[in-house]
PDB file of N, CA and C in Angstrom:
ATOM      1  N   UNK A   1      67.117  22.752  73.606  1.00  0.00           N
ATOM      2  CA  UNK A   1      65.943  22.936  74.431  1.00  0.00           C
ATOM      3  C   UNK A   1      64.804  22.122  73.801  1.00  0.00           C
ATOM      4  N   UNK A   2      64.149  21.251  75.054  1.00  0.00           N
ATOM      5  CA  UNK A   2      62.818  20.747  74.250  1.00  0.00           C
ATOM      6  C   UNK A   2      61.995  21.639  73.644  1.00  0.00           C
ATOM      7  N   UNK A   3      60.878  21.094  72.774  1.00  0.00           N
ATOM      8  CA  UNK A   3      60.097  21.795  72.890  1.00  0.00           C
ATOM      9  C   UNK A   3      58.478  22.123  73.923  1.00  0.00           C
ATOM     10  N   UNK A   4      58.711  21.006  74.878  1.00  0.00           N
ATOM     11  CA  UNK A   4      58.124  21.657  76.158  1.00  0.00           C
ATOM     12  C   UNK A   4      58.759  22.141  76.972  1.00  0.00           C
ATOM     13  N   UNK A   5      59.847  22.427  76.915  1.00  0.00           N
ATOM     14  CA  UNK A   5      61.122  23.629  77.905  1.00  0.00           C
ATOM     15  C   UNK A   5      60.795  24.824  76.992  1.00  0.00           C
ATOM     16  N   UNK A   6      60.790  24.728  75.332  1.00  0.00           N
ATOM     17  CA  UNK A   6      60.593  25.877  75.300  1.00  0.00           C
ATOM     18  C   UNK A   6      58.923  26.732  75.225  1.00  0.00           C
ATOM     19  N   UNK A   7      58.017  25.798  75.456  1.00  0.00           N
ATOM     20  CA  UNK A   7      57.187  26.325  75.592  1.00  0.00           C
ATOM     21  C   UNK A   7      56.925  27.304  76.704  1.00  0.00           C
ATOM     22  N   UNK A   8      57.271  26.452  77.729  1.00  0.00           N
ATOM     23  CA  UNK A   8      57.711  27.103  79.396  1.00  0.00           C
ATOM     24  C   UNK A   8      58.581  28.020  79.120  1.00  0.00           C
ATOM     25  N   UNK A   9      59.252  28.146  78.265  1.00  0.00           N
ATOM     26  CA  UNK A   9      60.388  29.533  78.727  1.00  0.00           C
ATOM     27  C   UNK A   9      59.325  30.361  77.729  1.00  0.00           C
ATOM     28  N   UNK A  10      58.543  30.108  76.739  1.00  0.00           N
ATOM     29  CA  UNK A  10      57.826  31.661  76.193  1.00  0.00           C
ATOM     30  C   UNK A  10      57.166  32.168  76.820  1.00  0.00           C
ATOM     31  N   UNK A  11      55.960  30.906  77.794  1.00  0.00           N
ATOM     32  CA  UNK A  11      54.786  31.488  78.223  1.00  0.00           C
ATOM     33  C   UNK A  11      56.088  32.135  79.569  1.00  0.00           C
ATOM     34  N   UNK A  12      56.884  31.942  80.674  1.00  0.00           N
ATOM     35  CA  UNK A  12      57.166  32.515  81.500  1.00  0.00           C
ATOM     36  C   UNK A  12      57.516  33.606  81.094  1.00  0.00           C
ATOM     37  N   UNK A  13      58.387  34.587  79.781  1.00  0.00           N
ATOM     38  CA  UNK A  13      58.909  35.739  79.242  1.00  0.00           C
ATOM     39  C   UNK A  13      57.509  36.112  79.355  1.00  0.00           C
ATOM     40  N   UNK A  14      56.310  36.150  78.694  1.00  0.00           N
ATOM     41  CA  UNK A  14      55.279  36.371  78.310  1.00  0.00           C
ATOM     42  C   UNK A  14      55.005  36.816  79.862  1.00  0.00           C
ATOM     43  N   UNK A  15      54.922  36.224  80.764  1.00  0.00           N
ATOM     44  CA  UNK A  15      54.024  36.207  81.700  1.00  0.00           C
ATOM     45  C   UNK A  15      55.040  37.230  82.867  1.00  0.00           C
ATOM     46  N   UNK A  16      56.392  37.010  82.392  1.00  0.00           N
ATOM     47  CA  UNK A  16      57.182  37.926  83.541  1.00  0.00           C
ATOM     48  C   UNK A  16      58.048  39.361  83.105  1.00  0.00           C
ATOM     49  N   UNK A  17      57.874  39.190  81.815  1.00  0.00           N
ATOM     50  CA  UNK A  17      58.825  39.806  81.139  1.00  0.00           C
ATOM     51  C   UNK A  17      58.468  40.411  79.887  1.00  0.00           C
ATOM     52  N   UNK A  18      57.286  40.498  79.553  1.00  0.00           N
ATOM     53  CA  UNK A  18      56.151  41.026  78.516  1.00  0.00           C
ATOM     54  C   UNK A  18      57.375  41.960  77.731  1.00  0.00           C
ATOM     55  N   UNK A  19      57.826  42.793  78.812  1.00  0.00           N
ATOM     56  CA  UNK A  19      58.193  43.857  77.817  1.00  0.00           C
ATOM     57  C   UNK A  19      59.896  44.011  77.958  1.00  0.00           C
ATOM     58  N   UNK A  20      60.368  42.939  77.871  1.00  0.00           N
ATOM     59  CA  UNK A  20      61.480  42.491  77.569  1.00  0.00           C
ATOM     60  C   UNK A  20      62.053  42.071  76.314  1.00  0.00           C
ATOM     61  N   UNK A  21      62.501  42.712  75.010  1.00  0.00           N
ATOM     62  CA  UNK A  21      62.682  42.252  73.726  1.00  0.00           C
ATOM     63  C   UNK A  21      63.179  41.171  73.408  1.00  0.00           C
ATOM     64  N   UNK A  22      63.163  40.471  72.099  1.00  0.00           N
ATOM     65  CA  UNK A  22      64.033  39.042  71.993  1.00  0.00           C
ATOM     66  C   UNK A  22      65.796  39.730  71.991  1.00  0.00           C
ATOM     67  N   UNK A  23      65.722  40.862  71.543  1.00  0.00           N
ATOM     68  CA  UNK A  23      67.199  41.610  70.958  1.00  0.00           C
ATOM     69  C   UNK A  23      67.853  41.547  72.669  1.00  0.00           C
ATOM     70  N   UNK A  24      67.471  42.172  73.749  1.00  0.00           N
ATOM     71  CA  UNK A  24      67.774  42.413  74.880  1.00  0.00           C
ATOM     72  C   UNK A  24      68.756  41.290  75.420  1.00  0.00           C
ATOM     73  N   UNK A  25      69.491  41.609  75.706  1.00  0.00           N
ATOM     74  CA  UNK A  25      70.650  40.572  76.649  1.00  0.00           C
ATOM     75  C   UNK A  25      69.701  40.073  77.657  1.00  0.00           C
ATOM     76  N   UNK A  26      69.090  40.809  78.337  1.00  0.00           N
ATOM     77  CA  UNK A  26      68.303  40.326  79.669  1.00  0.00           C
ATOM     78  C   UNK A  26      67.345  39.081  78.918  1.00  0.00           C
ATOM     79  N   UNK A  27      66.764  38.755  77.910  1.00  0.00           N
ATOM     80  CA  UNK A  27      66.473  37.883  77.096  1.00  0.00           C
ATOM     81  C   UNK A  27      66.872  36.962  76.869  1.00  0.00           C
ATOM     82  N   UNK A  28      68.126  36.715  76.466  1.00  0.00           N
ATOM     83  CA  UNK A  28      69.144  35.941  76.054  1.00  0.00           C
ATOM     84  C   UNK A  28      69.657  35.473  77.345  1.00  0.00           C
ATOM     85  N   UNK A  29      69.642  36.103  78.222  1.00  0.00           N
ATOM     86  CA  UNK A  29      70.203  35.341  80.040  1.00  0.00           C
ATOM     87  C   UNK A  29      69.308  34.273  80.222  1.00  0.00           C
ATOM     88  N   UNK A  30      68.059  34.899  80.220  1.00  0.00           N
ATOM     89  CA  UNK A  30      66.836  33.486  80.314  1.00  0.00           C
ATOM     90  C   UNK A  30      66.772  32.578  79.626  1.00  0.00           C
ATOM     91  N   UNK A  31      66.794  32.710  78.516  1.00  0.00           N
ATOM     92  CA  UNK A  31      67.290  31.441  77.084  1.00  0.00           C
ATOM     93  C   UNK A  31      68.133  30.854  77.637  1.00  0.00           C
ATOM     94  N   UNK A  32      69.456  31.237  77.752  1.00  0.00           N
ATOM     95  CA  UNK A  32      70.452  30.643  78.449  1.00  0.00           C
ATOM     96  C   UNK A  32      70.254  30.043  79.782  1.00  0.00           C
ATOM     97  N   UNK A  33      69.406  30.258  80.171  1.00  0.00           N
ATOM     98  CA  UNK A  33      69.018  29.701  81.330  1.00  0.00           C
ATOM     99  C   UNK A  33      68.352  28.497  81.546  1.00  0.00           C
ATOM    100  N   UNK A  34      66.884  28.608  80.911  1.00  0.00           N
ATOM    101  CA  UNK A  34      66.416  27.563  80.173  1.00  0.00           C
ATOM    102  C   UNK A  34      67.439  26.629  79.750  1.00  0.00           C
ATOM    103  N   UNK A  35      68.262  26.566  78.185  1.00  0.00           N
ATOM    104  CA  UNK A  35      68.939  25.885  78.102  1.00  0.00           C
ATOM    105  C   UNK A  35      69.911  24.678  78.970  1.00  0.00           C
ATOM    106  N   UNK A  36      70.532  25.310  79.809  1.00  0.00           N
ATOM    107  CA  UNK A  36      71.031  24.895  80.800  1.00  0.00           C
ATOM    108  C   UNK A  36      70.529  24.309  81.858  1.00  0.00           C
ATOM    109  N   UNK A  37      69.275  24.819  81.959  1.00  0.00           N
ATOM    110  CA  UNK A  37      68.040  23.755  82.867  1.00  0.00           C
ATOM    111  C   UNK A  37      68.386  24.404  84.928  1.00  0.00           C
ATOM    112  N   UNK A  38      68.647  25.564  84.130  1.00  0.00           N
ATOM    113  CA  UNK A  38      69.080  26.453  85.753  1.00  0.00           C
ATOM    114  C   UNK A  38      68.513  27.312  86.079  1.00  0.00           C
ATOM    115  N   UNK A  39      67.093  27.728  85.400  1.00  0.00           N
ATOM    116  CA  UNK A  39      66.445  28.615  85.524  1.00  0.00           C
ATOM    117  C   UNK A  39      65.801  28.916  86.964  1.00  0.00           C
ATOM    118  N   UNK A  40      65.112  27.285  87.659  1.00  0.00           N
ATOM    119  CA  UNK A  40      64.793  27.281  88.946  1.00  0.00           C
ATOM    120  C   UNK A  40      65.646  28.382  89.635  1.00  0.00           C
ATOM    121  N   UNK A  41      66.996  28.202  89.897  1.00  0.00           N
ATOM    122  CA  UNK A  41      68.198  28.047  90.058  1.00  0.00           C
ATOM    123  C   UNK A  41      68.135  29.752  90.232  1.00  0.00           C
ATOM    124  N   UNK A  42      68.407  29.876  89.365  1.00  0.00           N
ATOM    125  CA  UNK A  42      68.389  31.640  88.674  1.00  0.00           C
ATOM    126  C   UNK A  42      67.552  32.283  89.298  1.00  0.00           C
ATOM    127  N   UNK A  43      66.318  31.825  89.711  1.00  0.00           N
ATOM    128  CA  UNK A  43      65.101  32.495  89.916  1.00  0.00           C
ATOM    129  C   UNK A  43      64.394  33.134  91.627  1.00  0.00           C
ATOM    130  N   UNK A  44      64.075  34.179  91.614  1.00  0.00           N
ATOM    131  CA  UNK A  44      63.365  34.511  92.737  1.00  0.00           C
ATOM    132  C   UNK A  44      62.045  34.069  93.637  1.00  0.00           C
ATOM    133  N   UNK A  45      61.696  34.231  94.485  1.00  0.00           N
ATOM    134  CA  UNK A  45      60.535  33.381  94.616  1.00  0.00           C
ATOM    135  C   UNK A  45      59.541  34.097  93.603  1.00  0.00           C
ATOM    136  N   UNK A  46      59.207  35.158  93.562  1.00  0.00           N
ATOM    137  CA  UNK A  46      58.200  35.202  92.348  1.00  0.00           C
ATOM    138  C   UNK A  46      58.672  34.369  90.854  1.00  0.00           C
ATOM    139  N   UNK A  47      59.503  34.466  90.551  1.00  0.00           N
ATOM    140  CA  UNK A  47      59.643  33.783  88.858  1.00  0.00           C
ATOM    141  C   UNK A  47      59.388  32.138  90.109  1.00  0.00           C
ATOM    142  N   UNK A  48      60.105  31.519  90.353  1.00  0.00           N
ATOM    143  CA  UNK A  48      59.866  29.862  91.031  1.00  0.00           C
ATOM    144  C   UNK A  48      58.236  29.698  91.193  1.00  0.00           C
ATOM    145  N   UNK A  49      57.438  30.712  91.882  1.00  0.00           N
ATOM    146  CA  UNK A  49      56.035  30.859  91.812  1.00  0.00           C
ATOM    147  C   UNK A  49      55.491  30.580  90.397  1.00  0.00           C
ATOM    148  N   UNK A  50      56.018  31.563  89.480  1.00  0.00           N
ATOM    149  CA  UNK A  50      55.399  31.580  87.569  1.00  0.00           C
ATOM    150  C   UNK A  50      56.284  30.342  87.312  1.00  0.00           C
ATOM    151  N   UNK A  51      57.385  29.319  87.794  1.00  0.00           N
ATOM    152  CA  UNK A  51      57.619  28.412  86.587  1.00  0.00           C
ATOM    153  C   UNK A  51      56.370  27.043  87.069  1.00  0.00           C
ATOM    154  N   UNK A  52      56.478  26.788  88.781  1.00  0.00           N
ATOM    155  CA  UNK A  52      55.466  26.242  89.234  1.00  0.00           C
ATOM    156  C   UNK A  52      54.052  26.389  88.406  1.00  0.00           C
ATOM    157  N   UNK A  53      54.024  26.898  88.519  1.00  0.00           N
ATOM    158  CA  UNK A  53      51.911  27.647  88.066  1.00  0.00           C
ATOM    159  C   UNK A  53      52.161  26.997  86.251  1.00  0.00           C
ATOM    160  N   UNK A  54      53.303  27.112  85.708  1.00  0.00           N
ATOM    161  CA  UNK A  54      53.460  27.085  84.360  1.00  0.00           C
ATOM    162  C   UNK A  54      53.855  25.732  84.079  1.00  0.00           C
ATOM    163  N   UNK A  55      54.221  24.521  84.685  1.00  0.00           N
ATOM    164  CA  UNK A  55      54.665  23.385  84.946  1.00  0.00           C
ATOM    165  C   UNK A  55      54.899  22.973  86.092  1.00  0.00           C
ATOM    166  N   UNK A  56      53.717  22.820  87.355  1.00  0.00           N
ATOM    167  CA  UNK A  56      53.573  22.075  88.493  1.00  0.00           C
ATOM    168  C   UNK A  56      54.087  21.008  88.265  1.00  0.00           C
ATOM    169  N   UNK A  57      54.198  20.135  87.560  1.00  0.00           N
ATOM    170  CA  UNK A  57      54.561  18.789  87.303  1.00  0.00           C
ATOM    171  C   UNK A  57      56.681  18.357  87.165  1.00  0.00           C
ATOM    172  N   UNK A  58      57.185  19.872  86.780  1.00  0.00           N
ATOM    173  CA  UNK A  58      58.443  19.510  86.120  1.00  0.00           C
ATOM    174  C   UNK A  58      58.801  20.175  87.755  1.00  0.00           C
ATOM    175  N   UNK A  59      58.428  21.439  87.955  1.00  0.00           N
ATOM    176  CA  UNK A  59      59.340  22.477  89.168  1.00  0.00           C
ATOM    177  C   UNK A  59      58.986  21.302  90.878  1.00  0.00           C
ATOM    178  N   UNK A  60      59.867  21.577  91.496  1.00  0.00           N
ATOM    179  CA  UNK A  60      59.917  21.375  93.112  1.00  0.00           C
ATOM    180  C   UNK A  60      58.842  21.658  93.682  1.00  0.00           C
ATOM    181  N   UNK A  61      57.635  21.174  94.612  1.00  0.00           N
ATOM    182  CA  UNK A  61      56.776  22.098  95.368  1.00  0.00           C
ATOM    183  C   UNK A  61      57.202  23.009  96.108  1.00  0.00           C
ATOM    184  N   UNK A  62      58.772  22.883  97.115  1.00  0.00           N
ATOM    185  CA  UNK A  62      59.230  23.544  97.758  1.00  0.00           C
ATOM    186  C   UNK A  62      60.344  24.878  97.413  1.00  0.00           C
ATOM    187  N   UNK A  63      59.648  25.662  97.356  1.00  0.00           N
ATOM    188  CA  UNK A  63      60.048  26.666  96.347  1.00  0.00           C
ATOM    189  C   UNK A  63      61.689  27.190  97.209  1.00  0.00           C
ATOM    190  N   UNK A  64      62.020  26.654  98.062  1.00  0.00           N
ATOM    191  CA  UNK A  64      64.055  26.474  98.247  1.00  0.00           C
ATOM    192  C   UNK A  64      64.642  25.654  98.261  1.00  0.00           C
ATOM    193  N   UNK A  65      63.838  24.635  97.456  1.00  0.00           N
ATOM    194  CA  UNK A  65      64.557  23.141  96.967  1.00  0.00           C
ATOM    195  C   UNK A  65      65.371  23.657  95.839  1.00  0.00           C
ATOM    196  N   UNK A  66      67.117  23.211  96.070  1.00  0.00           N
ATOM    197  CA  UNK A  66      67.756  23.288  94.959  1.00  0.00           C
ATOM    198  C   UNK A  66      67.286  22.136  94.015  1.00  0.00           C
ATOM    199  N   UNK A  67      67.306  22.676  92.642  1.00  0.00           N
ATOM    200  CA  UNK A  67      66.801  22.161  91.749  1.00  0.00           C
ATOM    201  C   UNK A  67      67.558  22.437  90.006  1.00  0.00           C
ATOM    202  N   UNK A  68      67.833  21.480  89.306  1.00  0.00           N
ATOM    203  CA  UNK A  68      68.676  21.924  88.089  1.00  0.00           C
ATOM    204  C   UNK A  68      67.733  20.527  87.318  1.00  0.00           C
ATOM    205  N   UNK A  69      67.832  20.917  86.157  1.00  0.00           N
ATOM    206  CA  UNK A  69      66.881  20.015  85.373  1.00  0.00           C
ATOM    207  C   UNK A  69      68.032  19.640  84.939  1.00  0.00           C
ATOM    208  N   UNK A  70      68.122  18.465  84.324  1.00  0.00           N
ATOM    209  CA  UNK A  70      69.240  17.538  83.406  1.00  0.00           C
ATOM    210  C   UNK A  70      68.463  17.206  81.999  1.00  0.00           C
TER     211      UNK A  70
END
């Protein structure tokens, strides 16, 4: 993971998932997610809303554009 992927994956935990532990599997899905660059992918329109707002520049404007980062 870069480290502007992983900046985006703290502030989004932070911002969606506050009280989600690092220990938590549900944690480790998103990491893994990130990693893999499938998070768009993974995501509901609210999280696609928080990765937008958190990197307008990297996410789709059209929030049901399939999308996978490489």
């Amino acid at each position: 993971m870069t480290d502007k992927i992983k900046q985006i994956f703290e502030h989004f935990m932070a911002l969606r998932f506050a009280h989600i532990k690092v220990a938590d599997p549900y944690y480790k899905e998103w990491q893994d997610r990130f990693e893999t660059g499938i998070e768009w992918q993974k995501s509901d329109y609210s999280n696609r809303f928080a990765l937008k707002t958190l990197a307008p520049d990297l996410y789709p404007d059209d929030k049901d554009d399939f999308f996978i980062r490489e």
